[in-house]
Each structure stands twice: as structure tokens, then as C-alpha cells.
PDB file of N, CA and C in Angstrom:
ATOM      1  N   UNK A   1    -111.922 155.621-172.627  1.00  0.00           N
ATOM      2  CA  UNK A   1    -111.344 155.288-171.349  1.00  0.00           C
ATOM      3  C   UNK A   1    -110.494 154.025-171.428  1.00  0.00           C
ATOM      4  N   UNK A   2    -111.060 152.897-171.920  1.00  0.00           N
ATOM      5  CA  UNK A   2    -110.065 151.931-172.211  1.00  0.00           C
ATOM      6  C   UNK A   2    -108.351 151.989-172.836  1.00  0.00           C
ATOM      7  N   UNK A   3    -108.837 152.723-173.822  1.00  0.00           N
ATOM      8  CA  UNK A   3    -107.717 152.801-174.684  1.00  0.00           C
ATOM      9  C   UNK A   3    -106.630 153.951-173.645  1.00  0.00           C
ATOM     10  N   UNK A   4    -107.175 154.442-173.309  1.00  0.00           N
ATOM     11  CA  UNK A   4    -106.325 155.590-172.047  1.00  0.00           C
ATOM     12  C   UNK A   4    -105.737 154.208-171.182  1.00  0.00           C
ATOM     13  N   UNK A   5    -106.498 153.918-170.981  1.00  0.00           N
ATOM     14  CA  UNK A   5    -105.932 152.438-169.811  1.00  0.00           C
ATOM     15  C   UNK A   5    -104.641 151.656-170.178  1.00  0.00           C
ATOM     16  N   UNK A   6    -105.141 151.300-171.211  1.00  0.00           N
ATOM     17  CA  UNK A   6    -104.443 150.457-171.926  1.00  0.00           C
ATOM     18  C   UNK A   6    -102.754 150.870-172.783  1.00  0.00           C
ATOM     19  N   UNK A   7    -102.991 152.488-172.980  1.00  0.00           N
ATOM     20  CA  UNK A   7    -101.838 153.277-173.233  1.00  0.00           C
ATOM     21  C   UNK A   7    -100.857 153.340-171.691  1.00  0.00           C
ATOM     22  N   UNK A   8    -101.852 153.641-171.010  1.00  0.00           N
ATOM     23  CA  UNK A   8    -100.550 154.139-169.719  1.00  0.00           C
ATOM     24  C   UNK A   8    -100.133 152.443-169.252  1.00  0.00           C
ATOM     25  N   UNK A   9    -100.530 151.143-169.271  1.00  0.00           N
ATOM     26  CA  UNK A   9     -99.756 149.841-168.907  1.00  0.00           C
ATOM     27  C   UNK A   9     -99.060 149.550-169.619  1.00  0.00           C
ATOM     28  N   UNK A  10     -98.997 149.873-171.064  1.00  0.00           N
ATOM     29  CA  UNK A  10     -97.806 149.685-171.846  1.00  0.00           C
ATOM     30  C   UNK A  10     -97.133 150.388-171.405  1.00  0.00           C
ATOM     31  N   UNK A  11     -97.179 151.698-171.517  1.00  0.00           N
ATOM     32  CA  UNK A  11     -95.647 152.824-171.119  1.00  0.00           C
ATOM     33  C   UNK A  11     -95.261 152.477-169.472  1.00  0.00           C
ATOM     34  N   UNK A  12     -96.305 151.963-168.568  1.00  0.00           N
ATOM     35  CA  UNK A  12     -95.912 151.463-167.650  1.00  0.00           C
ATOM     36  C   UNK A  12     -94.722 150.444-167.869  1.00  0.00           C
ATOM     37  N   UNK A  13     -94.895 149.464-168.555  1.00  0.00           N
ATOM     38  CA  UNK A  13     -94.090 148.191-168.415  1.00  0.00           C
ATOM     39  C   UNK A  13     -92.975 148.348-169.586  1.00  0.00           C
ATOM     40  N   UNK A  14     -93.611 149.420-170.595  1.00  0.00           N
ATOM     41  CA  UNK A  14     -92.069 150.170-171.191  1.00  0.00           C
ATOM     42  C   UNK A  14     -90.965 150.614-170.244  1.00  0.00           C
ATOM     43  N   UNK A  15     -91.609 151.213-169.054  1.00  0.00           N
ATOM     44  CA  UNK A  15     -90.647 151.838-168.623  1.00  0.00           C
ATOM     45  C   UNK A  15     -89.852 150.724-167.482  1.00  0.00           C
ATOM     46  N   UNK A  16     -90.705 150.058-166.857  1.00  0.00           N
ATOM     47  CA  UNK A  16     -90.058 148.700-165.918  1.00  0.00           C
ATOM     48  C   UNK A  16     -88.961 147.988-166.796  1.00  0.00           C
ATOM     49  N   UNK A  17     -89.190 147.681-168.402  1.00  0.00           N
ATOM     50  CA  UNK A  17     -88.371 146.816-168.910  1.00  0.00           C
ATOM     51  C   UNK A  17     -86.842 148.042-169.191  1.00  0.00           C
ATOM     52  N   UNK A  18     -87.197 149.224-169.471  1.00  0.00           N
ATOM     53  CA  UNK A  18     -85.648 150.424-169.279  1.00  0.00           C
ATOM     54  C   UNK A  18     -85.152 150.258-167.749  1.00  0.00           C
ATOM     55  N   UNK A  19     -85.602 150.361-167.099  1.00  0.00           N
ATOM     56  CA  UNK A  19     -85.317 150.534-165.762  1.00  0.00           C
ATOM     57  C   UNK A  19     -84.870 149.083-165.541  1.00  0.00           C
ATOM     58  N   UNK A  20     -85.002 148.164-165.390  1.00  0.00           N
ATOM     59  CA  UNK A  20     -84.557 146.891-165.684  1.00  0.00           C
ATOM     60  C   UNK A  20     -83.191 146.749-165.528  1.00  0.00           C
ATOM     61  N   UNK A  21     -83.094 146.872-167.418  1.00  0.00           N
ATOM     62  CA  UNK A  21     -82.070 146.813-168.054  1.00  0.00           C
ATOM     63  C   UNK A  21     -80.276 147.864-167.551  1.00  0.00           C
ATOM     64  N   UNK A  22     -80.802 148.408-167.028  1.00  0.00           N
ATOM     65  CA  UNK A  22     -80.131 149.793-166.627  1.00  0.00           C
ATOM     66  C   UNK A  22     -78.953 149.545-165.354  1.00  0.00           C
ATOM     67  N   UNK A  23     -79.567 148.187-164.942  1.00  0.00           N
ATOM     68  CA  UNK A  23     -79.040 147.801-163.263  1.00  0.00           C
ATOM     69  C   UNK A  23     -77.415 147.484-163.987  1.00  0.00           C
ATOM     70  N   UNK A  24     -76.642 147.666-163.562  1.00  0.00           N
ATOM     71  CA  UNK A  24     -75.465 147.040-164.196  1.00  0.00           C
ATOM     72  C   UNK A  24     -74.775 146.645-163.045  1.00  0.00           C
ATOM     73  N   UNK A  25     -75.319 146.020-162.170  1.00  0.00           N
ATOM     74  CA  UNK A  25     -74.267 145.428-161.000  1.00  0.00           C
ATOM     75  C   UNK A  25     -74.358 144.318-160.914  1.00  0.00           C
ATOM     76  N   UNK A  26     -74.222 143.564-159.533  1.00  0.00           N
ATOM     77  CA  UNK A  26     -74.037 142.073-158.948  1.00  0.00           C
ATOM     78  C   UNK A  26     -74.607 141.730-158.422  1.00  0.00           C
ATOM     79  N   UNK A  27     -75.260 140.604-157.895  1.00  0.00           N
ATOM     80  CA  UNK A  27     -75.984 140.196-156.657  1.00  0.00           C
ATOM     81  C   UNK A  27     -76.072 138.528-156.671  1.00  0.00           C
ATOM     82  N   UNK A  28     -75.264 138.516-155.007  1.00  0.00           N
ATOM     83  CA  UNK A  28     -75.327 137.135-154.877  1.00  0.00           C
ATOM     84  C   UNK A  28     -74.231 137.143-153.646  1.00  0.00           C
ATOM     85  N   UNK A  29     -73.947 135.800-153.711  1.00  0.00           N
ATOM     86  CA  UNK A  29     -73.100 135.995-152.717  1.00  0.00           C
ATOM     87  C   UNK A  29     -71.064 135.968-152.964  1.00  0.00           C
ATOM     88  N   UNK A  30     -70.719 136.489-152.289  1.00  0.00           N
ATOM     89  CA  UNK A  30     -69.192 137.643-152.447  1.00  0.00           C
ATOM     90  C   UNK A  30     -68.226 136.143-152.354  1.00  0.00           C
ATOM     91  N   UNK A  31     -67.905 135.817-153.577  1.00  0.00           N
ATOM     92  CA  UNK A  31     -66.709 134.707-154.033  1.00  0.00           C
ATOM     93  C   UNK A  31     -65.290 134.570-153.875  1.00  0.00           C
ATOM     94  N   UNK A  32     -65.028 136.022-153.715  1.00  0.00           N
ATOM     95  CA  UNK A  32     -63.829 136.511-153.001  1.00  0.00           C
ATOM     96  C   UNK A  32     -63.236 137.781-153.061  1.00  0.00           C
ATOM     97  N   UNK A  33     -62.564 138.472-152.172  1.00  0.00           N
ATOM     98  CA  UNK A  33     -61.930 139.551-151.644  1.00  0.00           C
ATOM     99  C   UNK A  33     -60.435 140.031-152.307  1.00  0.00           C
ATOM    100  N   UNK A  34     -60.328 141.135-152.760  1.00  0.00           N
ATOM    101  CA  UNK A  34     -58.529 141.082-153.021  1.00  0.00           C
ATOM    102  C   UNK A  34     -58.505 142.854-152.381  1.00  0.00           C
ATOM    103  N   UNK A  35     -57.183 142.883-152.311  1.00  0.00           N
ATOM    104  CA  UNK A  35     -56.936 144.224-151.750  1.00  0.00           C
ATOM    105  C   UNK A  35     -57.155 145.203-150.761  1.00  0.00           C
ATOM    106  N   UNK A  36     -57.802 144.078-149.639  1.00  0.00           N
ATOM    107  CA  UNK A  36     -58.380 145.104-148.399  1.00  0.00           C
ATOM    108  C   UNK A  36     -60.020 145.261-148.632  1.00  0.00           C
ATOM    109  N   UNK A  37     -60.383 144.752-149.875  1.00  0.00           N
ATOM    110  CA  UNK A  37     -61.823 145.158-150.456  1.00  0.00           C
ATOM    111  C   UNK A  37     -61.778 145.995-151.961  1.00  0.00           C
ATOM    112  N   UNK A  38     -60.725 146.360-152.211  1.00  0.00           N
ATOM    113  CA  UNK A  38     -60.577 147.109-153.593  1.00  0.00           C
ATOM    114  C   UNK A  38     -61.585 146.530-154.085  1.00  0.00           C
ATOM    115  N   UNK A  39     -61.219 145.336-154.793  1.00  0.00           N
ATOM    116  CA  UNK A  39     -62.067 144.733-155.971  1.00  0.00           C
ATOM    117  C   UNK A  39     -62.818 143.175-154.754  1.00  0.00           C
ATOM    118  N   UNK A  40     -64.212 143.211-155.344  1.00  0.00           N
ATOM    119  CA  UNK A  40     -64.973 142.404-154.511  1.00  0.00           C
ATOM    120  C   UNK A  40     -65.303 141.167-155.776  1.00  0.00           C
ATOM    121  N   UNK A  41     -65.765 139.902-155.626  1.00  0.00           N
ATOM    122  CA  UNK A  41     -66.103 139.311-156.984  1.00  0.00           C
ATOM    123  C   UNK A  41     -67.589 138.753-156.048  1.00  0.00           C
ATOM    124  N   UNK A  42     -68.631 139.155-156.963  1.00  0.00           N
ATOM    125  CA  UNK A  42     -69.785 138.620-156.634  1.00  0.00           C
ATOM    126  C   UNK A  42     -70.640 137.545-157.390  1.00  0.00           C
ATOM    127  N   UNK A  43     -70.928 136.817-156.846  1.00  0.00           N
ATOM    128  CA  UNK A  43     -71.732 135.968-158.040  1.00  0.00           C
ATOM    129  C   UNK A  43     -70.613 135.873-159.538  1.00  0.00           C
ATOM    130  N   UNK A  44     -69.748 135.782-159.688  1.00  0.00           N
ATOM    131  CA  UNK A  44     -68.701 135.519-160.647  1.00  0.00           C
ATOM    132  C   UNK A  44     -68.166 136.967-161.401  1.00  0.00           C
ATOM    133  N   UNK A  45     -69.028 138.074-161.224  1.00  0.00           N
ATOM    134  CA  UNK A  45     -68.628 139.506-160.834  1.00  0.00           C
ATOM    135  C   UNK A  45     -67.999 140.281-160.377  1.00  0.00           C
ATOM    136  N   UNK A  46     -66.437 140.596-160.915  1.00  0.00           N
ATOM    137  CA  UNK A  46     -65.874 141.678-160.299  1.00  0.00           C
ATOM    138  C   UNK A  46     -66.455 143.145-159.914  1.00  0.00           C
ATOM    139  N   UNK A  47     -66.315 143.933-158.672  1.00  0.00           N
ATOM    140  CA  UNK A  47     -66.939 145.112-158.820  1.00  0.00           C
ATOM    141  C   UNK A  47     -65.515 145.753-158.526  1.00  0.00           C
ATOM    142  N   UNK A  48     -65.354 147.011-158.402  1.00  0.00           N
ATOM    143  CA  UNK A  48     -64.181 148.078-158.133  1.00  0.00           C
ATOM    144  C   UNK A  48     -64.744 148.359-156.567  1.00  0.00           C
ATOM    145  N   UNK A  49     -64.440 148.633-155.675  1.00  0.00           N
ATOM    146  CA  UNK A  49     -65.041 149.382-154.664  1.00  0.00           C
ATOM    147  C   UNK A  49     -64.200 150.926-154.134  1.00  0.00           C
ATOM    148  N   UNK A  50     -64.827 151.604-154.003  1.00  0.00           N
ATOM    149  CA  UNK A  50     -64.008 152.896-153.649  1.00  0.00           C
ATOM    150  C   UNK A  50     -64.192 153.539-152.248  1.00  0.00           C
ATOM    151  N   UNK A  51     -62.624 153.887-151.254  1.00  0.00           N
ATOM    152  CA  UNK A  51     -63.453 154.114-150.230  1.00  0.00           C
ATOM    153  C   UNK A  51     -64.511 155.443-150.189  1.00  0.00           C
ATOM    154  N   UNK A  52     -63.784 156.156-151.163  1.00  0.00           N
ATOM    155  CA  UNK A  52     -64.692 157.722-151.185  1.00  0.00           C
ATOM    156  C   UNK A  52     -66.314 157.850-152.666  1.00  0.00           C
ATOM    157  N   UNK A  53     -65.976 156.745-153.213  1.00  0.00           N
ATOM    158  CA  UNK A  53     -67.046 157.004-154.166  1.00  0.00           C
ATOM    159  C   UNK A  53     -68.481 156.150-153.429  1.00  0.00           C
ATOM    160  N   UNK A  54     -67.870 154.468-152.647  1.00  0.00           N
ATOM    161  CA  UNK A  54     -68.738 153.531-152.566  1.00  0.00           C
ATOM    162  C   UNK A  54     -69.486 153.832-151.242  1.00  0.00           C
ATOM    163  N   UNK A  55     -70.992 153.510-151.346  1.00  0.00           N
ATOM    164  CA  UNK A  55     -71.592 153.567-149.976  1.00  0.00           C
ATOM    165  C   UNK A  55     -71.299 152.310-149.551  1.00  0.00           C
ATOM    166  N   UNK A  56     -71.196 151.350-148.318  1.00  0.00           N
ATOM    167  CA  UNK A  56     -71.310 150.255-148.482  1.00  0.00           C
ATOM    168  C   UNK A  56     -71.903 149.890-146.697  1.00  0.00           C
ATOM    169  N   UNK A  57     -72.685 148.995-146.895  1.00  0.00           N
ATOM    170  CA  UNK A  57     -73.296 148.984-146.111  1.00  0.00           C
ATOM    171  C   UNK A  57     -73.652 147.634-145.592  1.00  0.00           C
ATOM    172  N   UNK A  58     -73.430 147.100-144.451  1.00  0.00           N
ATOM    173  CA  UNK A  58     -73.316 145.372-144.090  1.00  0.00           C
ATOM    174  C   UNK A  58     -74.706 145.482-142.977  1.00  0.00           C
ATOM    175  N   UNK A  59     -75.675 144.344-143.548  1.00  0.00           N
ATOM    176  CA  UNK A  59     -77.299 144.885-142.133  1.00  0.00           C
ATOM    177  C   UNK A  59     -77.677 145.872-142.004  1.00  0.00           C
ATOM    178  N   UNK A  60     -77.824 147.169-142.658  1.00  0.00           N
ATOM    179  CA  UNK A  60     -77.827 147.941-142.249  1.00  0.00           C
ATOM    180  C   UNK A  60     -77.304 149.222-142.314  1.00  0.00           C
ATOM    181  N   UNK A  61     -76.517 148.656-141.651  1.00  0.00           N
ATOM    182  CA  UNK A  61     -75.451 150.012-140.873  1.00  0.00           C
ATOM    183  C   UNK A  61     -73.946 150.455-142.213  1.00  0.00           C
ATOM    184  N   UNK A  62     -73.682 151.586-142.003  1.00  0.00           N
ATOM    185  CA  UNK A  62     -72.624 151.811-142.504  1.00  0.00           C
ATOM    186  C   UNK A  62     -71.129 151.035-142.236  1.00  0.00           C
ATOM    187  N   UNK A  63     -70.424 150.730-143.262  1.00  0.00           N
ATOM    188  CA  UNK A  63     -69.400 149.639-142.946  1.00  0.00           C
ATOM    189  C   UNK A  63     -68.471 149.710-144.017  1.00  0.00           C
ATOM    190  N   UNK A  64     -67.311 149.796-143.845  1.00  0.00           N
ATOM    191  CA  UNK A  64     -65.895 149.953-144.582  1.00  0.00           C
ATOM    192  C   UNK A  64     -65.995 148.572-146.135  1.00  0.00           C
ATOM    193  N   UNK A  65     -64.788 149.058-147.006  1.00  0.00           N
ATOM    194  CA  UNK A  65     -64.767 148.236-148.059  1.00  0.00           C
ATOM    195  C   UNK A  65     -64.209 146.966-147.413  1.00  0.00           C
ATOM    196  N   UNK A  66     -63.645 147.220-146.531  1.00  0.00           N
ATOM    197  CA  UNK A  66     -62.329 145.675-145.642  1.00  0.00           C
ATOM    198  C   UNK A  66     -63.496 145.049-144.697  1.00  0.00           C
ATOM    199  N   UNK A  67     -64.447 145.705-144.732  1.00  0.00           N
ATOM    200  CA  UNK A  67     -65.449 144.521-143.836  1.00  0.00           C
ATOM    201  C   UNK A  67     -66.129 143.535-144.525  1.00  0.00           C
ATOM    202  N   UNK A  68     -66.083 143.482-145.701  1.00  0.00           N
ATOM    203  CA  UNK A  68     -66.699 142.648-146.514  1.00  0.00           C
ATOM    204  C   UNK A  68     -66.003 141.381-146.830  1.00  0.00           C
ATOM    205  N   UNK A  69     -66.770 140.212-146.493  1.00  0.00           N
ATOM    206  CA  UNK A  69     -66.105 138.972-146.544  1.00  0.00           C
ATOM    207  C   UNK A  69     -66.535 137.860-147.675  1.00  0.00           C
ATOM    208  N   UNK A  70     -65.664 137.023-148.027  1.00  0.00           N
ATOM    209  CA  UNK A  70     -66.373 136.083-148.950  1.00  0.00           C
ATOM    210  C   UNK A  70     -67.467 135.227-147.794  1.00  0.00           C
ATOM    211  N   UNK A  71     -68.062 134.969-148.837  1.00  0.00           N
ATOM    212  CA  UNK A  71     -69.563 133.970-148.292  1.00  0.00           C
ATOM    213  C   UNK A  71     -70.531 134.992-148.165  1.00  0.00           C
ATOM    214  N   UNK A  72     -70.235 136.332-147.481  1.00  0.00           N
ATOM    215  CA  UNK A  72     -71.405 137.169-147.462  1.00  0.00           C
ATOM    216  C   UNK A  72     -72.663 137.230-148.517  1.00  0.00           C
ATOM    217  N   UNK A  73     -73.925 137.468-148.399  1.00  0.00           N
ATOM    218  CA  UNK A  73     -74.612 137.680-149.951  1.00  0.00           C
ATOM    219  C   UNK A  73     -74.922 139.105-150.016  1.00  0.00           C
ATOM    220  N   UNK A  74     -74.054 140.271-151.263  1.00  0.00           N
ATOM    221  CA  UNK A  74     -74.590 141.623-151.520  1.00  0.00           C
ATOM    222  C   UNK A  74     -74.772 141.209-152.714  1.00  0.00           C
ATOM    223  N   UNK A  75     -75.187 143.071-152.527  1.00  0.00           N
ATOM    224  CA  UNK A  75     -76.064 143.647-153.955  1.00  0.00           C
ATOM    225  C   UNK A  75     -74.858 144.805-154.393  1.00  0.00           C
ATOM    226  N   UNK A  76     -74.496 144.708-155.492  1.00  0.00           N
ATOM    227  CA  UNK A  76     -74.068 145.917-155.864  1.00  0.00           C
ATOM    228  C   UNK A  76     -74.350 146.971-157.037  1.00  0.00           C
ATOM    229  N   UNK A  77     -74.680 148.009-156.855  1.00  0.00           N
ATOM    230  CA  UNK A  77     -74.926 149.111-158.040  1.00  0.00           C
ATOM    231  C   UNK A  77     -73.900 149.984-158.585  1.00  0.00           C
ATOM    232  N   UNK A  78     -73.515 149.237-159.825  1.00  0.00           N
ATOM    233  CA  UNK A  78     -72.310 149.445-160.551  1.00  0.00           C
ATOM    234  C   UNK A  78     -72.631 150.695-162.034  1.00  0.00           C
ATOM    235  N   UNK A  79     -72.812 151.828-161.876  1.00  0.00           N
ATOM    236  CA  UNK A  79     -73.167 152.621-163.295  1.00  0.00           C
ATOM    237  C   UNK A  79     -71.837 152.380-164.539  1.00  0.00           C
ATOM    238  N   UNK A  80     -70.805 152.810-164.085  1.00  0.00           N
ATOM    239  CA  UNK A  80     -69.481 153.086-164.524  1.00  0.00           C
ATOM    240  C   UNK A  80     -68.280 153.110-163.821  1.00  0.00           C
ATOM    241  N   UNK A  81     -67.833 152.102-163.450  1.00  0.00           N
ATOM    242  CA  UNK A  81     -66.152 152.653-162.635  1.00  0.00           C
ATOM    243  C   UNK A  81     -66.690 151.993-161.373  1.00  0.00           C
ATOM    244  N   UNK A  82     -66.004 152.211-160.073  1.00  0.00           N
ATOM    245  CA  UNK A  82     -66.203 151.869-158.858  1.00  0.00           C
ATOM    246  C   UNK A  82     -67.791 151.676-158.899  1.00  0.00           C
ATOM    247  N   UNK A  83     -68.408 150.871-157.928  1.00  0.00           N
ATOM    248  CA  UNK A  83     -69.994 151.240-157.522  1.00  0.00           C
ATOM    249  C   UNK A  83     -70.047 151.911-156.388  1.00  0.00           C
ATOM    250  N   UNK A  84     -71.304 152.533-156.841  1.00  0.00           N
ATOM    251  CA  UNK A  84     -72.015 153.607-155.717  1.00  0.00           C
ATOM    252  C   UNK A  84     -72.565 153.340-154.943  1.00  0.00           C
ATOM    253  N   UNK A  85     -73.029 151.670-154.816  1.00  0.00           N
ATOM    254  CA  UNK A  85     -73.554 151.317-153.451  1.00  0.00           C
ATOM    255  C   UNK A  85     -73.113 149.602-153.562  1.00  0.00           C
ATOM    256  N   UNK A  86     -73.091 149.165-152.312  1.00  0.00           N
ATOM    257  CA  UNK A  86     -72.859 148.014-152.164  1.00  0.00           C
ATOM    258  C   UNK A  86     -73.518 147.741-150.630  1.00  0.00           C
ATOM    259  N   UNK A  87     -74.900 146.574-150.577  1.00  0.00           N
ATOM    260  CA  UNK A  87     -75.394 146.365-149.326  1.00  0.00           C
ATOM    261  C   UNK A  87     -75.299 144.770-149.211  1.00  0.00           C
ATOM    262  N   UNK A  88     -74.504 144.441-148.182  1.00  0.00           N
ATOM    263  CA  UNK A  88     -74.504 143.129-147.795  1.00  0.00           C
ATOM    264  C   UNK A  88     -75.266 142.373-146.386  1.00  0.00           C
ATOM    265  N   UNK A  89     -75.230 141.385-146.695  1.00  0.00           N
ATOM    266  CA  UNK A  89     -75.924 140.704-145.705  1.00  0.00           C
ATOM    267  C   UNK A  89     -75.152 139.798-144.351  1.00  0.00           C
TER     268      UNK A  89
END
């Protein structure tokens, strides 16, 4: 029983440290704006934003790439190319 224990918290925290690693976005607060929102820079982070690929979301609620302002603080989830989500505060 131990050793059962002790197998599944490793592969547990195997898998937290993949999952981790995997995040490839931004988070912090939005340094500045170019293009209506095209490209956002976060925490010293450029992201792409897309109006048809990106969710983006300000409190909440659903909200355009041009609503996003510097000073705001988001999060963004960047896989490849534009990100797929962006939630600000």
C-alpha cells in the first residue's frame, strides 16, 4: 500500500511539473497597446491578439481586443500564434 501511495504522488507532481511548463503566455500587468489591440505587451511580453481566434475577456464579461488598456493586469494563454484566451482585470 505504501509504495502504491508513494507511486501515484510522484506521477502526481510529474504531471503538475508538465502541465506547468506547458503555459506559454503572460501575466501581469498590460505595458502597452499597438494596433487597436493587435499586439498587447504584458509584463515585458508581446502577445498577438486575434479578433476571431482570441477569447478575451475584461471582469468577467466578454470584451473586444480595443478594450484592453495599458495598466490593466491580464493573463494570457499563448500555445502558438495569436492567444486563445486573454482575461483582464
Amino acid at each position: 500500500m505504501k509504495i502504491t501511495g508513494v507511486l501515484f504522488a510522484a506521477a502526481f507532481a510529474l504531471s503538475m511539473i508538465v502541465a506547468g511548463s506547458a503555459f506559454a503566455g503572460a501575466s501581469g500587468k498590460v505595458d502597452g497597446v499597438e494596433g487597436e489591440g493587435r499586439k498587447v505587451t504584458i509584463a515585458g511580453k508581446t502577445v498577438d491578439i486575434s479578433n476571431s481566434k482570441t477569447k478575451v475577456t475584461i471582469k468577467g464579461k466578454a470584451a473586444k481586443r480595443g478594450d484592453i488598456k495599458a495598466g490593466m493586469t491580464c493573463t494570457a494563454d499563448v500555445d502558438s500564434g495569436a492567444a486563445a484566451m486573454v482575461a483582464c482585470k
